[in-house]
Protein backbone atom coordinates (compact mmCIF):
# COMPACT_ATOMS: atom_id res chain seq x y z
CA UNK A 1 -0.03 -52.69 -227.44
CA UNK A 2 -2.81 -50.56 -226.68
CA UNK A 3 -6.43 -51.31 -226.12
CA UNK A 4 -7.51 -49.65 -229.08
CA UNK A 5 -4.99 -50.84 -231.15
CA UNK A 6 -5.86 -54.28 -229.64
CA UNK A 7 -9.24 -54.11 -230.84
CA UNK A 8 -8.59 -52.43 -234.48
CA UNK A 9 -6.73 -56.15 -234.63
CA UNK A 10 -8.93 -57.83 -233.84
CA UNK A 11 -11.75 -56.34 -235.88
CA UNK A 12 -9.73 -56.15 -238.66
CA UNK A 13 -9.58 -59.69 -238.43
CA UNK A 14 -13.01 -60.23 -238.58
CA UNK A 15 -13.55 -58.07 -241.51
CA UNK A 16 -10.68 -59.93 -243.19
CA UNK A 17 -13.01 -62.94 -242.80
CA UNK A 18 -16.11 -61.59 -243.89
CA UNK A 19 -14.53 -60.31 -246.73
CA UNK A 20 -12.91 -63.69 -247.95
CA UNK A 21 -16.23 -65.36 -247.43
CA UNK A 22 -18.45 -62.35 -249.32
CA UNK A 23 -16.09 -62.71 -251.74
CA UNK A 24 -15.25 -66.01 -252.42
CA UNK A 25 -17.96 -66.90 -255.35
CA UNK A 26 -17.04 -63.77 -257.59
CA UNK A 27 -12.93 -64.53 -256.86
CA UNK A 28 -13.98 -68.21 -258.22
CA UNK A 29 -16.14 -66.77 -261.27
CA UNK A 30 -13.23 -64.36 -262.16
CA UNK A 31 -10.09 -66.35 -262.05
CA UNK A 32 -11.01 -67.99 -265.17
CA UNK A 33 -11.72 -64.68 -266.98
CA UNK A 34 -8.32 -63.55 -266.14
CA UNK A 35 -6.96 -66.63 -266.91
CA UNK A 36 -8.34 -67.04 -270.66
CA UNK A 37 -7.07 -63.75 -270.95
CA UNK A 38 -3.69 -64.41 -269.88
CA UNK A 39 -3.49 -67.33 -271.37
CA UNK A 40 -4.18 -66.38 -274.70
CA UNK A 41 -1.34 -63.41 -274.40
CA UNK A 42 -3.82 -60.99 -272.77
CA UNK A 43 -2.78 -58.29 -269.98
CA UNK A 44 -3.94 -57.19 -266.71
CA UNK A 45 -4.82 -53.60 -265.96
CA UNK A 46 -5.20 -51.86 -262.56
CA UNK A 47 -6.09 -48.11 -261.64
CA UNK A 48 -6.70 -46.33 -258.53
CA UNK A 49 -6.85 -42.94 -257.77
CA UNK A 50 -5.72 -41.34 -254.91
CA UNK A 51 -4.90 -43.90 -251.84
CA UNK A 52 -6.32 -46.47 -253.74
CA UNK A 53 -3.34 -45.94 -255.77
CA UNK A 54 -1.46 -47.99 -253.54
CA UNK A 55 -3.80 -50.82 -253.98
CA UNK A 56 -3.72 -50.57 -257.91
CA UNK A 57 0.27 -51.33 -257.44
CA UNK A 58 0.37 -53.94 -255.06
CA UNK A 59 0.35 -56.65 -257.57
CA UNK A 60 2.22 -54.66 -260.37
CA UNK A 61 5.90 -55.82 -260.76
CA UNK A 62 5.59 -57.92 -257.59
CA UNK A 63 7.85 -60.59 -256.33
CA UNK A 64 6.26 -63.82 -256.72
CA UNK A 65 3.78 -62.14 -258.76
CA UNK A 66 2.26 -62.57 -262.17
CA UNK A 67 4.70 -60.20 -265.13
CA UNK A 68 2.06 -59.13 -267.20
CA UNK A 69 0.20 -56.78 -264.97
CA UNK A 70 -0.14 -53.00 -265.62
CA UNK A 71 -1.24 -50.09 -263.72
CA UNK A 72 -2.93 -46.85 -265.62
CA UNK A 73 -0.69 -43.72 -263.65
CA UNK A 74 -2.21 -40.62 -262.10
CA UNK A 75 0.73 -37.85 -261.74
CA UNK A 76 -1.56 -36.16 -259.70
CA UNK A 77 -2.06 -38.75 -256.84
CA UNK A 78 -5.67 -38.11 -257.00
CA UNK A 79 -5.86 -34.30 -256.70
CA UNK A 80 -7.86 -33.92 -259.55
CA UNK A 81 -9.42 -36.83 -259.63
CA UNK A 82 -13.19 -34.86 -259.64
CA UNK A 83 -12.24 -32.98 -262.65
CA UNK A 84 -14.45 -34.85 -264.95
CA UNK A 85 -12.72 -35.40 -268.44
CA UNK A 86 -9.04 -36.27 -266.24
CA UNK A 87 -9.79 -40.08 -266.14
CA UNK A 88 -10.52 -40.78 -269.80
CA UNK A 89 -7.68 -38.70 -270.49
CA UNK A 90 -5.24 -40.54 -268.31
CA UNK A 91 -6.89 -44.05 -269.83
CA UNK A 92 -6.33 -42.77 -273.04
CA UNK A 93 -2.80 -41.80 -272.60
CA UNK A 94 -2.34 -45.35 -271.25
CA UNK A 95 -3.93 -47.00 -273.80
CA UNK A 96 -1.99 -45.32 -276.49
CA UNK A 97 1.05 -45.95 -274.90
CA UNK A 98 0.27 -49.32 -273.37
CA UNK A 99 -3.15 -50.65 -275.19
CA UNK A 100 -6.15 -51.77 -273.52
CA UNK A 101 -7.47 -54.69 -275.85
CA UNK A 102 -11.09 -56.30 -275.85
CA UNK A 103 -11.49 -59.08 -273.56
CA UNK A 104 -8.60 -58.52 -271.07
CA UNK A 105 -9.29 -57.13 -267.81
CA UNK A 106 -9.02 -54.07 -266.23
CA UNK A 107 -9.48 -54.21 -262.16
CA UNK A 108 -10.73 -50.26 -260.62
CA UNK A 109 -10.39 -49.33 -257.11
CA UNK A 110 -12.62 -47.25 -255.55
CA UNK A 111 -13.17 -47.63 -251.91
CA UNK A 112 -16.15 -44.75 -252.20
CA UNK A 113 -17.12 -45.58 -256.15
CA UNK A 114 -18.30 -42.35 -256.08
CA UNK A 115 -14.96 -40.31 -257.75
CA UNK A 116 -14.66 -39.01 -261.27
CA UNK A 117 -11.56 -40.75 -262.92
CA UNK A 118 -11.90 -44.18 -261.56
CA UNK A 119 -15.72 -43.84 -263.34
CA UNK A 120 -14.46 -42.71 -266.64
CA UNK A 121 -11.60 -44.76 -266.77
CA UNK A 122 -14.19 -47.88 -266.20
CA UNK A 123 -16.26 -46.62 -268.93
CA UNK A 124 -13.13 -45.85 -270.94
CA UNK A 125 -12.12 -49.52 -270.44
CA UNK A 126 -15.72 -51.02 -271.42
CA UNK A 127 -15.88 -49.18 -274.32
CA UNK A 128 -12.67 -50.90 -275.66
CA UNK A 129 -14.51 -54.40 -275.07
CA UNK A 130 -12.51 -55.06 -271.56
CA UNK A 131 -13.89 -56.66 -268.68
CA UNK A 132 -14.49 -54.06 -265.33
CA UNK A 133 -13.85 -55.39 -262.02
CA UNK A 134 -14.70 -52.65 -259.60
CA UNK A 135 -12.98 -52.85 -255.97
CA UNK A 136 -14.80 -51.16 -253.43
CA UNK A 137 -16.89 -50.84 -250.22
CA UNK A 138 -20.26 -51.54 -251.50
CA UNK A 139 -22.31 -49.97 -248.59
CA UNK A 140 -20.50 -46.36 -249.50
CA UNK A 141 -20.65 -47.22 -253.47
CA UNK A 142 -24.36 -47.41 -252.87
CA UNK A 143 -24.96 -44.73 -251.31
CA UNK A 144 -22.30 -41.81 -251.71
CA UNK A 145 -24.06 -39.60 -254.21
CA UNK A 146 -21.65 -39.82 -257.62
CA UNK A 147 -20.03 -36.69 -258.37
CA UNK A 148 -20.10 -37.67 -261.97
CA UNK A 149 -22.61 -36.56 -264.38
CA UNK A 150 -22.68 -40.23 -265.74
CA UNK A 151 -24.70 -40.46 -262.39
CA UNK A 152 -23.53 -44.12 -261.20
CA UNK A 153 -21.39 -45.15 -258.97
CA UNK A 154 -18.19 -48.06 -259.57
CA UNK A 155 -20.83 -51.09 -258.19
CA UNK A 156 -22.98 -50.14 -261.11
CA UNK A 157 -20.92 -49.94 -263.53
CA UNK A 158 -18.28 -52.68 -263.29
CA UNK A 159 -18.94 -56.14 -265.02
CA UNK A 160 -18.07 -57.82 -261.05
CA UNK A 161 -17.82 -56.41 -258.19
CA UNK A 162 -15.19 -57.21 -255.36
CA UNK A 163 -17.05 -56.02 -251.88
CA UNK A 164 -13.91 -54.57 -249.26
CA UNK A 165 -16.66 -54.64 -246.41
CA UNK A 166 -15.77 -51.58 -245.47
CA UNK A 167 -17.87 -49.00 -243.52
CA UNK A 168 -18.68 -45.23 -245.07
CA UNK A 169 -15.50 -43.05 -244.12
CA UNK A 170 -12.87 -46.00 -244.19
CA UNK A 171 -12.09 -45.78 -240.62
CA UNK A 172 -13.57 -48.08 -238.12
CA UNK A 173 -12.32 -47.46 -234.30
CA UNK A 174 -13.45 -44.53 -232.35
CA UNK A 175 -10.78 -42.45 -230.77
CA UNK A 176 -12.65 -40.01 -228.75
CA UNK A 177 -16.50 -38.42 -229.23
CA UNK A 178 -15.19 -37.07 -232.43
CA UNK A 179 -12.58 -38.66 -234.46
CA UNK A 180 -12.03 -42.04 -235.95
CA UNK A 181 -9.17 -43.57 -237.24
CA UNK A 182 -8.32 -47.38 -238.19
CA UNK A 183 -9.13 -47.10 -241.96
CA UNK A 184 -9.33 -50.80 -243.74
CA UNK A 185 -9.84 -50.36 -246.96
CA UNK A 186 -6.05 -50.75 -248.53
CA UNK A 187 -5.52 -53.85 -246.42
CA UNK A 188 -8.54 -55.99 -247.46
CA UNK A 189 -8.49 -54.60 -250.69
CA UNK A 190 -5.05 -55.76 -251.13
CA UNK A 191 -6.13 -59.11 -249.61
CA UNK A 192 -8.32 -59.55 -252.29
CA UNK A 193 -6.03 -58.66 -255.29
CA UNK A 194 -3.73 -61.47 -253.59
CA UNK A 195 -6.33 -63.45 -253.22
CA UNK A 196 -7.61 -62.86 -257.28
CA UNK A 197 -4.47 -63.41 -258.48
CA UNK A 198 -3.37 -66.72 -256.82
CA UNK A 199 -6.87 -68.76 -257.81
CA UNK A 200 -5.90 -67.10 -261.45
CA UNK A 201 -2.26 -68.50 -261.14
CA UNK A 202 -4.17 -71.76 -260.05
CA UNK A 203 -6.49 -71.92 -262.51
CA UNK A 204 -3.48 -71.32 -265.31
CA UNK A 205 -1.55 -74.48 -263.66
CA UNK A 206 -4.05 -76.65 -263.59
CA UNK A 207 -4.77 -76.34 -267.14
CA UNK A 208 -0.67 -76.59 -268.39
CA UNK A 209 -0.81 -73.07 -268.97
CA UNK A 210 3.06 -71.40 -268.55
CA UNK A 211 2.89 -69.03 -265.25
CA UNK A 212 4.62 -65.64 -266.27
CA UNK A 213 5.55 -65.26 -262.36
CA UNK A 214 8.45 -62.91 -261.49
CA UNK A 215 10.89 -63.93 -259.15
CA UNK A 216 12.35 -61.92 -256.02
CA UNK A 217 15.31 -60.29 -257.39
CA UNK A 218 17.49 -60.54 -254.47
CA UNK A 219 17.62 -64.22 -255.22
CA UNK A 220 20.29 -65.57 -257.45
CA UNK A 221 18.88 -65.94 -261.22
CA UNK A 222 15.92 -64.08 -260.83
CA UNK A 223 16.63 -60.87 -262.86
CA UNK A 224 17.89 -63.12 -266.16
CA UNK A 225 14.62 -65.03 -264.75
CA UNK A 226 12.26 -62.04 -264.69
CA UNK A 227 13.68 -60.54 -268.18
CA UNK A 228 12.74 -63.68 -270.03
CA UNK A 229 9.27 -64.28 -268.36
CA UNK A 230 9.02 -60.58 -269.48
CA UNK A 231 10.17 -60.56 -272.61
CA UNK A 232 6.70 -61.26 -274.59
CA UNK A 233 5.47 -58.14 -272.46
CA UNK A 234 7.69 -55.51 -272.26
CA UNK A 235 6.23 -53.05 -274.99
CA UNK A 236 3.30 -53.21 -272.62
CA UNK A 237 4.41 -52.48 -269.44
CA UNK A 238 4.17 -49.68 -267.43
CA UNK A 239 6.81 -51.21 -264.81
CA UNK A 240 10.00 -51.98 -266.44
CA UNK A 241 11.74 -55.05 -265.42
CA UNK A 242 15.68 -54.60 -264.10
């Protein structure tokens, strides 16, 4: 491999471990909020805009992952994502269709915090009585100037805050005098999700609470598996199950 890639690994690494550690107290605080929530017949909701998009689905429909999980769309990919009226109109159009209810929680990833719709569709979501867990890289949340009128960035406004350690621009390694690449943001913000959702699962089965985890459906079962872990979901989910 090559020396820079070398050292993107092994920085990456680091950051991975900074992250888990910064982390580590508001993970613990929040697996029993998603847990009562679950629990009690409650949903999780993700949203991203843009490349953080990617991170919003990684633990949507996922093998080995918990069923009742739902991600809030953006047909645009983030290419409007500064109009400012788009994200309460896409969390409307989700909650109509889907329903955000008080007390469940809705997890918004922003690696600048700065954006329009990943703002409004935190306020959106606290207005219904949900709880706002904002994903981002605190040292560009608090200090990228908001583009929103509101006038505060995703750190401020989110109930807890999960911390991606990340640096202002995403990308860490220099290539020459003038360009950087090596962004980190979508793997340690994934990371974290993971992370989120297996003390939840823990927390859940340590109390006798039924897991609603789907199954790998290349593996023999899992789809009649999957459909009845589903089945008290799937008017709410934004992934159908096969």
């Amino acid at each position: 491999m090559s020396p820079l890639a070398d050292a993107y690994y092994t920085k990456t690494l680091e950051m991975l471990a900074v992250a888990r550690e910064r982390n580590a107290a508001t993970i613990a605080r929040l697996a029993p909020v998603l847990g009562a929530s679950i629990a009690g017949g409650g949903m999780v909701h993700t949203f991203g805009s843009g490349h953080s998009d990617i991170i919003a689905r990684e633990v949507v429909g996922r093998a080995g992952g918990l069923v009742c999980i739902g991600s809030i769309p953006d047909p645009t990919a983030g290419f409007i994502e500064n109009l400012v009226g788009y994200g309460t109109t896409l969390a409307e159009r989700y909650d109509r269709q889907y329903g955000l209810r008080a007390g469940e929680v809705v997890i918004v990833i922003s690696n600048s915090g700065k954006n329009s719709s990943p703002l409004e569709v935190a306020h959106y979501a606290k207005g219904k009585g949900c709880v706002v867990v904002g994903l981002c890289s605190v040292a560009m949340s608090t200090t990228a100037r908001t583009v929103h009128p509101a006038g505060r960035n995703l750190h401020a406004v989110a109930d807890h805050v999960l911390d991606n350690g990340g640096v202002p621009g995403d990308a860490i390694m220099a290539v020459n005098a003038t360009i950087s690449s090596g962004p980190t943001s979508t793997f340690i913000g994934c990371s974290l999700l993971n992370w989120l959702m297996l003390a939840t699962m823990e927390w859940l089965n340590e109390r006798g609470h039924p897991l609603p985890v789907l199954r790998s459906q290349n593996v023999p079962g899992a789809i009649e598996h999957n459909r009845a872990v589903g089945e008290k979901y799937k008017l709410r989910l934004s992934k159908q199950l096969a």
